[in-house]
Protein backbone atom coordinates (compact mmCIF):
# COMPACT_ATOMS: atom_id res chain seq x y z
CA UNK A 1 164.30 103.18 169.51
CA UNK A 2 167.72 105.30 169.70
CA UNK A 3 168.63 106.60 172.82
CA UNK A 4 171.81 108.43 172.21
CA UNK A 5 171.07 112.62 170.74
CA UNK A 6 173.80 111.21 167.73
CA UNK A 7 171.71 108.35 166.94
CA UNK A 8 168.19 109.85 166.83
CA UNK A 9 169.45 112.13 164.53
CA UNK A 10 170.80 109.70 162.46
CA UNK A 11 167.75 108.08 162.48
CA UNK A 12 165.89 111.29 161.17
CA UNK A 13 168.70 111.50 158.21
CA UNK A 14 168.45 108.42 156.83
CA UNK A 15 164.57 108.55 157.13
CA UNK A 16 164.94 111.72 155.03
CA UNK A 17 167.60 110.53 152.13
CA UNK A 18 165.45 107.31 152.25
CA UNK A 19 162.11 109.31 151.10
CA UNK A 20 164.56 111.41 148.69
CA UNK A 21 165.79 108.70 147.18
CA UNK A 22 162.32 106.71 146.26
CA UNK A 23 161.48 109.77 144.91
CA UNK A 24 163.82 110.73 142.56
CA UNK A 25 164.24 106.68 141.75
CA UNK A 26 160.17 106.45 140.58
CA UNK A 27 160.57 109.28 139.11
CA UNK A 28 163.37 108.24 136.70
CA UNK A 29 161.80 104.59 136.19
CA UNK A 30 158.03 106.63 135.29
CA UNK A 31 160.41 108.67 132.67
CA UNK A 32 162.57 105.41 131.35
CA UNK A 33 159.22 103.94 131.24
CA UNK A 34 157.44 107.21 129.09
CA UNK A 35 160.80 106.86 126.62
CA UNK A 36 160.36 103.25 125.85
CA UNK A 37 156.53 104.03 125.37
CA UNK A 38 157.34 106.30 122.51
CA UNK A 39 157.21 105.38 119.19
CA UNK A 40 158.26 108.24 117.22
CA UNK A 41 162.20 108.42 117.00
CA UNK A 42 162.29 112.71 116.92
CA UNK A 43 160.45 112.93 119.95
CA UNK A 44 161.92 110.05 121.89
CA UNK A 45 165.17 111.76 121.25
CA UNK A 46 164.43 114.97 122.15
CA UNK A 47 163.86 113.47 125.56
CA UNK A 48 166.44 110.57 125.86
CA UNK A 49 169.15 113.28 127.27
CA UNK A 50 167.16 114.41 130.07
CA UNK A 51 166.75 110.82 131.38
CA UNK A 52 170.24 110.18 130.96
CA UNK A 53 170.61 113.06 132.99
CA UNK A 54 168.30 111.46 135.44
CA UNK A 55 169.74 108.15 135.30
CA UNK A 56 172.96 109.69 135.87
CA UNK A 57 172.37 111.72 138.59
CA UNK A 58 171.21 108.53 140.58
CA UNK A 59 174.17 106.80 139.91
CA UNK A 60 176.08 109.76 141.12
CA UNK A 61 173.80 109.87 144.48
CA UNK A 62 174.17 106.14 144.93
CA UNK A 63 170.65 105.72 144.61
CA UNK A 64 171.69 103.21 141.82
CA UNK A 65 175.18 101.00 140.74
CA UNK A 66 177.07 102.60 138.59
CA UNK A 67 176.77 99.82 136.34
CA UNK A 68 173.32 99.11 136.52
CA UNK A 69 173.18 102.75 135.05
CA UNK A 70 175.45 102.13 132.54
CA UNK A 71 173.11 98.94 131.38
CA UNK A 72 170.20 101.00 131.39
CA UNK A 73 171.71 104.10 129.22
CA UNK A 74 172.77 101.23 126.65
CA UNK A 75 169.59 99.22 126.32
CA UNK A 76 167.67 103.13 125.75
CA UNK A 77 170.09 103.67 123.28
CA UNK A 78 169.73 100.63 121.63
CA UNK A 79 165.67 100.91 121.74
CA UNK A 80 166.08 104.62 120.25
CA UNK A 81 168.04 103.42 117.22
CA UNK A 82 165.77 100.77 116.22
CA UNK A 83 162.90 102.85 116.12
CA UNK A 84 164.33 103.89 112.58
């Protein structure tokens, strides 16, 4: 265990962005996974921005690459338009 102040609060900082981040990560994989469960195209687009959003956001937060967000944007996208 820490024994310097600094370092025990570290400790309680990166236990707390840890939980953060497996939360907001499941729940962006449990809303990529909803999208690619739809079949209708109207209603999976209605809700393909907001998990762009969310995909986005955990790129931004460094939760996830960059890239690996861009990869999973493009492979939604391609899903949504051959549901026509």
């Amino acid at each position: 265990m820490a024994n310097h102040k600094a370092t025990k609060k570290d400790v309680r900082q990166s236990a707390k962005r840890r939980e953060r981040n497996r939360y907001y990560g499941k729940t962006t994989r449990n809303a990529v996974r909803d999208l690619k469960d739809l079949s209708d195209k109207a209603a999976a687009g209605d809700k393909m921005p907001s998990v762009i959003a969310m995909i986005d956001k955990l790129a931004k937060r460094g939760v996830i690459h960059k890239n690996k967000a861009s990869n999973l944007k493009s492979k939604l996208a391609q899903r949504l338009n051959k549901l026509a």
